[in-house]
PDB file of N, CA and C in Angstrom:
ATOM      1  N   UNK A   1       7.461  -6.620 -16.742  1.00  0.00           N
ATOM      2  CA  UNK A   1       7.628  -6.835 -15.324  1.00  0.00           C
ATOM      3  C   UNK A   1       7.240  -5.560 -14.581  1.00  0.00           C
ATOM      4  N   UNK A   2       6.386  -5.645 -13.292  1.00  0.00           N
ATOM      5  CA  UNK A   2       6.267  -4.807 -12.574  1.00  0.00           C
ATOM      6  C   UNK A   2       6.505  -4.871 -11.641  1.00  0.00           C
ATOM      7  N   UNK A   3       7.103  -3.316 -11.090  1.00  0.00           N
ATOM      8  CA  UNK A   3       7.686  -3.222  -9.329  1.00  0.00           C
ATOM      9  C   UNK A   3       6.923  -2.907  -8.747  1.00  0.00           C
ATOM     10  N   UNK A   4       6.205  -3.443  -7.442  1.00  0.00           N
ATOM     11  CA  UNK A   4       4.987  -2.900  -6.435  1.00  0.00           C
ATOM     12  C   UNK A   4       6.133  -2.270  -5.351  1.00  0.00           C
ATOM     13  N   UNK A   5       5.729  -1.090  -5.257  1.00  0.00           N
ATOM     14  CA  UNK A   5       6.456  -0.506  -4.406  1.00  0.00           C
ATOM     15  C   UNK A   5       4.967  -0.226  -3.117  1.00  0.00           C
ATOM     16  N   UNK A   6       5.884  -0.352  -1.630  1.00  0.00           N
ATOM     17  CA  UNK A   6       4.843  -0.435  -0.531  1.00  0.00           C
ATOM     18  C   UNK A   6       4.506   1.217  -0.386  1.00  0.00           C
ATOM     19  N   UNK A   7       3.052   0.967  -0.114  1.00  0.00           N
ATOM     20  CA  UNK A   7       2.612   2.308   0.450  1.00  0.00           C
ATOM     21  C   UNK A   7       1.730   2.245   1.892  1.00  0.00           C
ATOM     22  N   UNK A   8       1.431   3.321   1.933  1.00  0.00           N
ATOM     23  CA  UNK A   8       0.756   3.313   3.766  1.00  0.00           C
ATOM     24  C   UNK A   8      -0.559   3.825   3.726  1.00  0.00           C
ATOM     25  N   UNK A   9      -1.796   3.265   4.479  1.00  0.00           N
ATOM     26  CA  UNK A   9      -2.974   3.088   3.901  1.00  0.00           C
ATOM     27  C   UNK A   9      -3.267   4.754   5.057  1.00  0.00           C
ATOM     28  N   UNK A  10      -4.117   5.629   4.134  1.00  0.00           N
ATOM     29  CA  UNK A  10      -4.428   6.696   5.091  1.00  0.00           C
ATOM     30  C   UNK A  10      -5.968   7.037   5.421  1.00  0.00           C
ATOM     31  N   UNK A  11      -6.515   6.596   4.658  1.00  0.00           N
ATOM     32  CA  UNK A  11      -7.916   6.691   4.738  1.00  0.00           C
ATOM     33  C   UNK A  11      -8.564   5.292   4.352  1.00  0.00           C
ATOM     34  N   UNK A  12      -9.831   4.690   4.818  1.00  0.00           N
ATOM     35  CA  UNK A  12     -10.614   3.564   4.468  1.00  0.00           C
ATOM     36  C   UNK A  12     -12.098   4.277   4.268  1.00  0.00           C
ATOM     37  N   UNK A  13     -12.273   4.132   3.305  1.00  0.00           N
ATOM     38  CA  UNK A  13     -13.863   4.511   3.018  1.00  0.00           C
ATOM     39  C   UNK A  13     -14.685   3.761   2.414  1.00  0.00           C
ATOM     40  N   UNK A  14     -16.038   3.128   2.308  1.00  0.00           N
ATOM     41  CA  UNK A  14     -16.381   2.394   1.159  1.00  0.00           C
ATOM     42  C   UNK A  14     -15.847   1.155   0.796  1.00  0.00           C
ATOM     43  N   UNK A  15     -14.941   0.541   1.467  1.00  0.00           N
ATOM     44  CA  UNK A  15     -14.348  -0.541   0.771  1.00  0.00           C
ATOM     45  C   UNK A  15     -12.848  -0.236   0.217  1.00  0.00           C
ATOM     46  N   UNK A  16     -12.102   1.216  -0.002  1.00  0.00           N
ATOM     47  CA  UNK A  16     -11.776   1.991  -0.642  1.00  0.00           C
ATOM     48  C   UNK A  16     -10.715   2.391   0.093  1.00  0.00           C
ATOM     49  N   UNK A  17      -9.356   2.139   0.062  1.00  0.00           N
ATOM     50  CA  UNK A  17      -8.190   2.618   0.668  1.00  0.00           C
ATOM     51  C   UNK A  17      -7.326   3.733   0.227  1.00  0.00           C
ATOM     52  N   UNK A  18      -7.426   4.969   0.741  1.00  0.00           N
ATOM     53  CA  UNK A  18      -6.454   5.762   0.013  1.00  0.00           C
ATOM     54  C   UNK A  18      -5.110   5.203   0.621  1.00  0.00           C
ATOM     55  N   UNK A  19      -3.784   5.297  -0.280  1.00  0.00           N
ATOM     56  CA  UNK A  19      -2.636   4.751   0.053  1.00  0.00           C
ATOM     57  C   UNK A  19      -1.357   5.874  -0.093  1.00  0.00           C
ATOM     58  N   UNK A  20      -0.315   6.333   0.415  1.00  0.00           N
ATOM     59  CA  UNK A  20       0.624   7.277   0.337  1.00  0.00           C
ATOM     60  C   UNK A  20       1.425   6.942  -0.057  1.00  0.00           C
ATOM     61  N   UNK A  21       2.232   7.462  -0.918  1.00  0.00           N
ATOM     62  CA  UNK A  21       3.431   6.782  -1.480  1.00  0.00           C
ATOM     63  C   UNK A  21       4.237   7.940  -1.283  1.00  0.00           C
ATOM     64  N   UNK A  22       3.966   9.151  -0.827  1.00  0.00           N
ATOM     65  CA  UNK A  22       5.237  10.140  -0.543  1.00  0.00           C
ATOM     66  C   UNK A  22       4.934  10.827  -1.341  1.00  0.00           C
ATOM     67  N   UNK A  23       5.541  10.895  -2.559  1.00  0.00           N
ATOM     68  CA  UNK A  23       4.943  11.379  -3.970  1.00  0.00           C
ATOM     69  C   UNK A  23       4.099  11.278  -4.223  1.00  0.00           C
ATOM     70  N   UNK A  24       3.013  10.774  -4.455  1.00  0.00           N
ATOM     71  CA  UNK A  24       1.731  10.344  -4.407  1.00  0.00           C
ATOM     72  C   UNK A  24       0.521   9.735  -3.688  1.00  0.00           C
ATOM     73  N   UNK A  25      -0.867   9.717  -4.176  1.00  0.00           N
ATOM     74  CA  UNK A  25      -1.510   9.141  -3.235  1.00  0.00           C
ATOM     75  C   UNK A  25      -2.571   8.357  -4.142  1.00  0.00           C
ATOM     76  N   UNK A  26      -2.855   7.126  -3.894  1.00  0.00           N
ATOM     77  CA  UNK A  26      -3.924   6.120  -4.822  1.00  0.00           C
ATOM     78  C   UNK A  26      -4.692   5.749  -4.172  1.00  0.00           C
ATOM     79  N   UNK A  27      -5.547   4.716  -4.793  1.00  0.00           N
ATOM     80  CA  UNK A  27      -6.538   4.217  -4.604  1.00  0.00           C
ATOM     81  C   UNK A  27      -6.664   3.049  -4.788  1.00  0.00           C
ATOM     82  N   UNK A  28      -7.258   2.085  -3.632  1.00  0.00           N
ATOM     83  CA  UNK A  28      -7.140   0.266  -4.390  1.00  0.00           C
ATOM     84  C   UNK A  28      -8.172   0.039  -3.160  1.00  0.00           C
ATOM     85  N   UNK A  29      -8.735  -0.513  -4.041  1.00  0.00           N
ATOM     86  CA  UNK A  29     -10.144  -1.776  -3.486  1.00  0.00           C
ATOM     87  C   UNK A  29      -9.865  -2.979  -2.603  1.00  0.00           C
ATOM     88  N   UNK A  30     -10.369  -2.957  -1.400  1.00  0.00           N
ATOM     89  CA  UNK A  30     -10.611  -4.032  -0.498  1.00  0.00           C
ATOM     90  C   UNK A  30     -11.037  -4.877  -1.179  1.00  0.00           C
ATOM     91  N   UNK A  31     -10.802  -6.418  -1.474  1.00  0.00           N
ATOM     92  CA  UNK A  31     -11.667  -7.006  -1.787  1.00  0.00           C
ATOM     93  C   UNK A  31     -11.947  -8.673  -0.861  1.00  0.00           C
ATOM     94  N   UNK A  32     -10.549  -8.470  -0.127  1.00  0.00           N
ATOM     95  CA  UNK A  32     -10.247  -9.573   0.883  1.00  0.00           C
ATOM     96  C   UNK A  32      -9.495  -9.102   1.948  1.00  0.00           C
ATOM     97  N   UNK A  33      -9.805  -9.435   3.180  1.00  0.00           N
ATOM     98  CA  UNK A  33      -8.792  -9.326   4.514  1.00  0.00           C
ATOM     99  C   UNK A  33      -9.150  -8.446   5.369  1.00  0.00           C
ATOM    100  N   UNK A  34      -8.119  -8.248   6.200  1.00  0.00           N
ATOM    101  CA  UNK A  34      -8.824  -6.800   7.360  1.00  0.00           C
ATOM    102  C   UNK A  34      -7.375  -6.089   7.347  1.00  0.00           C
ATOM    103  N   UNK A  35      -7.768  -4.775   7.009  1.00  0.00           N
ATOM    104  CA  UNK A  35      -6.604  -3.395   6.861  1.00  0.00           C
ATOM    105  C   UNK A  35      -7.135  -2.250   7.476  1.00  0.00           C
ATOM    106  N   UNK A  36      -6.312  -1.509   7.594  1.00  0.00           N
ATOM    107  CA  UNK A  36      -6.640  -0.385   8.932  1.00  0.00           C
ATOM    108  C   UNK A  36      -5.419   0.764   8.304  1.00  0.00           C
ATOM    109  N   UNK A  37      -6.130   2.059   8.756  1.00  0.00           N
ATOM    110  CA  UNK A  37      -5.462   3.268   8.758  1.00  0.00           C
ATOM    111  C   UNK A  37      -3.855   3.015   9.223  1.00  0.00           C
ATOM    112  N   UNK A  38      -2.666   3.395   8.679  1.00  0.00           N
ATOM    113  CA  UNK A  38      -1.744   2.812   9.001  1.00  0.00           C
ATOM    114  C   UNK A  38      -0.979   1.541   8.319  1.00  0.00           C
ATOM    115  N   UNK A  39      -1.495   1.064   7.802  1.00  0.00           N
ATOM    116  CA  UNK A  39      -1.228  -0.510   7.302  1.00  0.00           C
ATOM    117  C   UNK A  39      -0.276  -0.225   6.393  1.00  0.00           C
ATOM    118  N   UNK A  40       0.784  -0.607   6.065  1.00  0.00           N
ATOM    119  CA  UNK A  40       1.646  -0.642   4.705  1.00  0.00           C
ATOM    120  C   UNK A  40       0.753  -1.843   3.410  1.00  0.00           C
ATOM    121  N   UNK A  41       1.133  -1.420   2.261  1.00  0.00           N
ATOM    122  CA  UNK A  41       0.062  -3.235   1.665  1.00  0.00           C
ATOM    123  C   UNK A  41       0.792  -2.552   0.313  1.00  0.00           C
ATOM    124  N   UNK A  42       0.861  -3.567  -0.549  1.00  0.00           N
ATOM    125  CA  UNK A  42       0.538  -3.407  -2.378  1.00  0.00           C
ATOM    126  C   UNK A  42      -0.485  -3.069  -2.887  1.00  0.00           C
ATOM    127  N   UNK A  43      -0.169  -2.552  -3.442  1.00  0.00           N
ATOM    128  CA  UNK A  43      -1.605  -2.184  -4.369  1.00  0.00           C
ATOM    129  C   UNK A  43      -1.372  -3.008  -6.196  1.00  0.00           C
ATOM    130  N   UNK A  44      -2.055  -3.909  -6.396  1.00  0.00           N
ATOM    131  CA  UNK A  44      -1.789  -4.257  -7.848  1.00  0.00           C
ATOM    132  C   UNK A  44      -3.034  -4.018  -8.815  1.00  0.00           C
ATOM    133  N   UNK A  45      -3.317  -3.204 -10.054  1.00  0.00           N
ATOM    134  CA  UNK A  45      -4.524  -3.095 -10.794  1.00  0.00           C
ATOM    135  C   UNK A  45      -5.379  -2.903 -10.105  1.00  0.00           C
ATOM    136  N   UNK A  46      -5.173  -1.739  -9.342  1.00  0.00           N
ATOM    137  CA  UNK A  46      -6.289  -1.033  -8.267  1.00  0.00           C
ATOM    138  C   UNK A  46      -7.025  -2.258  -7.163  1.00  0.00           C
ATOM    139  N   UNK A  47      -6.240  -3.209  -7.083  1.00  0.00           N
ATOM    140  CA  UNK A  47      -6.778  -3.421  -5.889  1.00  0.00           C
ATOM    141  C   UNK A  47      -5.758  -3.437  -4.681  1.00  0.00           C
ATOM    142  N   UNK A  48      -5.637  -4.246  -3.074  1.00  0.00           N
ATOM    143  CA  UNK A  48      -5.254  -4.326  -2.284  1.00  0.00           C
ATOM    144  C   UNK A  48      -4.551  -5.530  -1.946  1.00  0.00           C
ATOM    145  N   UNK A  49      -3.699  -5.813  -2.821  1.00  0.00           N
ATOM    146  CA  UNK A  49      -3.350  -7.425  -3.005  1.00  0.00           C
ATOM    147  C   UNK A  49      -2.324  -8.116  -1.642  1.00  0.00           C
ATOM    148  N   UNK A  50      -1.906  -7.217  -0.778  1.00  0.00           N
ATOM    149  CA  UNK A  50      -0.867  -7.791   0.331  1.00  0.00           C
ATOM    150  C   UNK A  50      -1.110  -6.966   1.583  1.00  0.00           C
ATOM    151  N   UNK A  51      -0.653  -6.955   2.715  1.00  0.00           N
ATOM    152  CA  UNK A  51      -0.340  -5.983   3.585  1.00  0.00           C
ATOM    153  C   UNK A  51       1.592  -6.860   3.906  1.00  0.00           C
ATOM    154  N   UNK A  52       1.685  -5.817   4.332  1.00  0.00           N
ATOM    155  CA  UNK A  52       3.631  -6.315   4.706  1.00  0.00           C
ATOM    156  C   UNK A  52       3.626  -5.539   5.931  1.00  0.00           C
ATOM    157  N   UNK A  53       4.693  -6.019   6.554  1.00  0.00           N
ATOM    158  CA  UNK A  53       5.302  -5.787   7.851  1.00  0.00           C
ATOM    159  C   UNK A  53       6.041  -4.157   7.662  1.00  0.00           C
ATOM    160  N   UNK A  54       5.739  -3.072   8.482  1.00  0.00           N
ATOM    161  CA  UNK A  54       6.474  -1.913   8.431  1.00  0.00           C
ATOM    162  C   UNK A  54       7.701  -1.838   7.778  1.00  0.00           C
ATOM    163  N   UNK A  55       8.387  -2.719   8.698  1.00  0.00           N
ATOM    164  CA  UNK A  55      10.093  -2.896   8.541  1.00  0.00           C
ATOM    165  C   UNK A  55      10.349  -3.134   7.115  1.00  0.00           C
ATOM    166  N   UNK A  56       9.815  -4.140   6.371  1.00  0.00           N
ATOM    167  CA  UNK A  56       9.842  -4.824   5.571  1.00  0.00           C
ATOM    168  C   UNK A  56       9.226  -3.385   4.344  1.00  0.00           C
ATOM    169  N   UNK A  57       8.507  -2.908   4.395  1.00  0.00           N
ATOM    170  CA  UNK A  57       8.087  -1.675   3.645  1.00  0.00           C
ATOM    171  C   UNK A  57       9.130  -1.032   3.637  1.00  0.00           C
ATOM    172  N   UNK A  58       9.772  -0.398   5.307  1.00  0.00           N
ATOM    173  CA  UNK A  58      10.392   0.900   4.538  1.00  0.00           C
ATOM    174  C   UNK A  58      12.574   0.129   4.471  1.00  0.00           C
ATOM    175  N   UNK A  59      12.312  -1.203   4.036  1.00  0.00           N
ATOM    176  CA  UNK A  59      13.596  -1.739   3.363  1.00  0.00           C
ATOM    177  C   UNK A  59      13.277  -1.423   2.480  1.00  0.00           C
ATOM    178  N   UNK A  60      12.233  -1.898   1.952  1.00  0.00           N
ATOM    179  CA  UNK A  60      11.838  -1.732   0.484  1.00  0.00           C
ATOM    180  C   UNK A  60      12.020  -0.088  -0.187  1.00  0.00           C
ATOM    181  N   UNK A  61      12.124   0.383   0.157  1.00  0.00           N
ATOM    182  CA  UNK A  61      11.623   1.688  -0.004  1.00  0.00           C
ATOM    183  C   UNK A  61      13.187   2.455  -0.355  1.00  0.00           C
ATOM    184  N   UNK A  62      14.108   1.992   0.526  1.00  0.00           N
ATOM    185  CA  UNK A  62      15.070   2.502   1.113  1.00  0.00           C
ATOM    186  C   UNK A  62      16.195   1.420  -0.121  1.00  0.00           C
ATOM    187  N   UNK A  63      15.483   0.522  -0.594  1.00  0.00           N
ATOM    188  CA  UNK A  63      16.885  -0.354  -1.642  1.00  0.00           C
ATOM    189  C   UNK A  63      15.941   0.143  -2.998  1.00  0.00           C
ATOM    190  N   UNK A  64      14.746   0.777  -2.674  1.00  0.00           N
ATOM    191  CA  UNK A  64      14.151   2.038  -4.273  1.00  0.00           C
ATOM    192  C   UNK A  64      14.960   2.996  -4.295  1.00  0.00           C
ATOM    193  N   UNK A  65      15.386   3.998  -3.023  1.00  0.00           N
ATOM    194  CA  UNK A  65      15.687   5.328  -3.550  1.00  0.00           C
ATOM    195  C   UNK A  65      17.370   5.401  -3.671  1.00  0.00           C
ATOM    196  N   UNK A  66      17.850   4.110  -3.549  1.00  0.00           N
ATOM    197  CA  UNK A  66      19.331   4.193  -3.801  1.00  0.00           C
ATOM    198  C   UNK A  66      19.868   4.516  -5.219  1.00  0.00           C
TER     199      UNK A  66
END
């Protein structure tokens, strides 16, 4: 089982989203939809599989670091 934890998209290049996770920073492939600098989303097997609602990210985030 895997946990997708939300991250926040900081750069778009190429097709190519860098994403922030605080601790870290990745990489996942556009391959469907429209996302923008800012965007919270999943990232699953390097790609861009969701975008989510802010709020809804940093719950998520916040029932991780408990």
């Amino acid at each position: 089982m895997c946990l997708a934890i939300p991250g926040k998209i900081i750069r778009i290049k190429d097709g190519v989203a860098l994403v922030d996770y605080g601790s870290e920073k990745r990489q996942g492939k556009i391959v469907d939809g429209e996302y923008s600098i800012g965007d919270y989303v999943i990232i699953q097997g390097g790609l861009l599989i969701e975008k989510i609602p802010e709020s809804q990210a940093r719950d998520w985030v916040e029932a991780f670091l408990k």
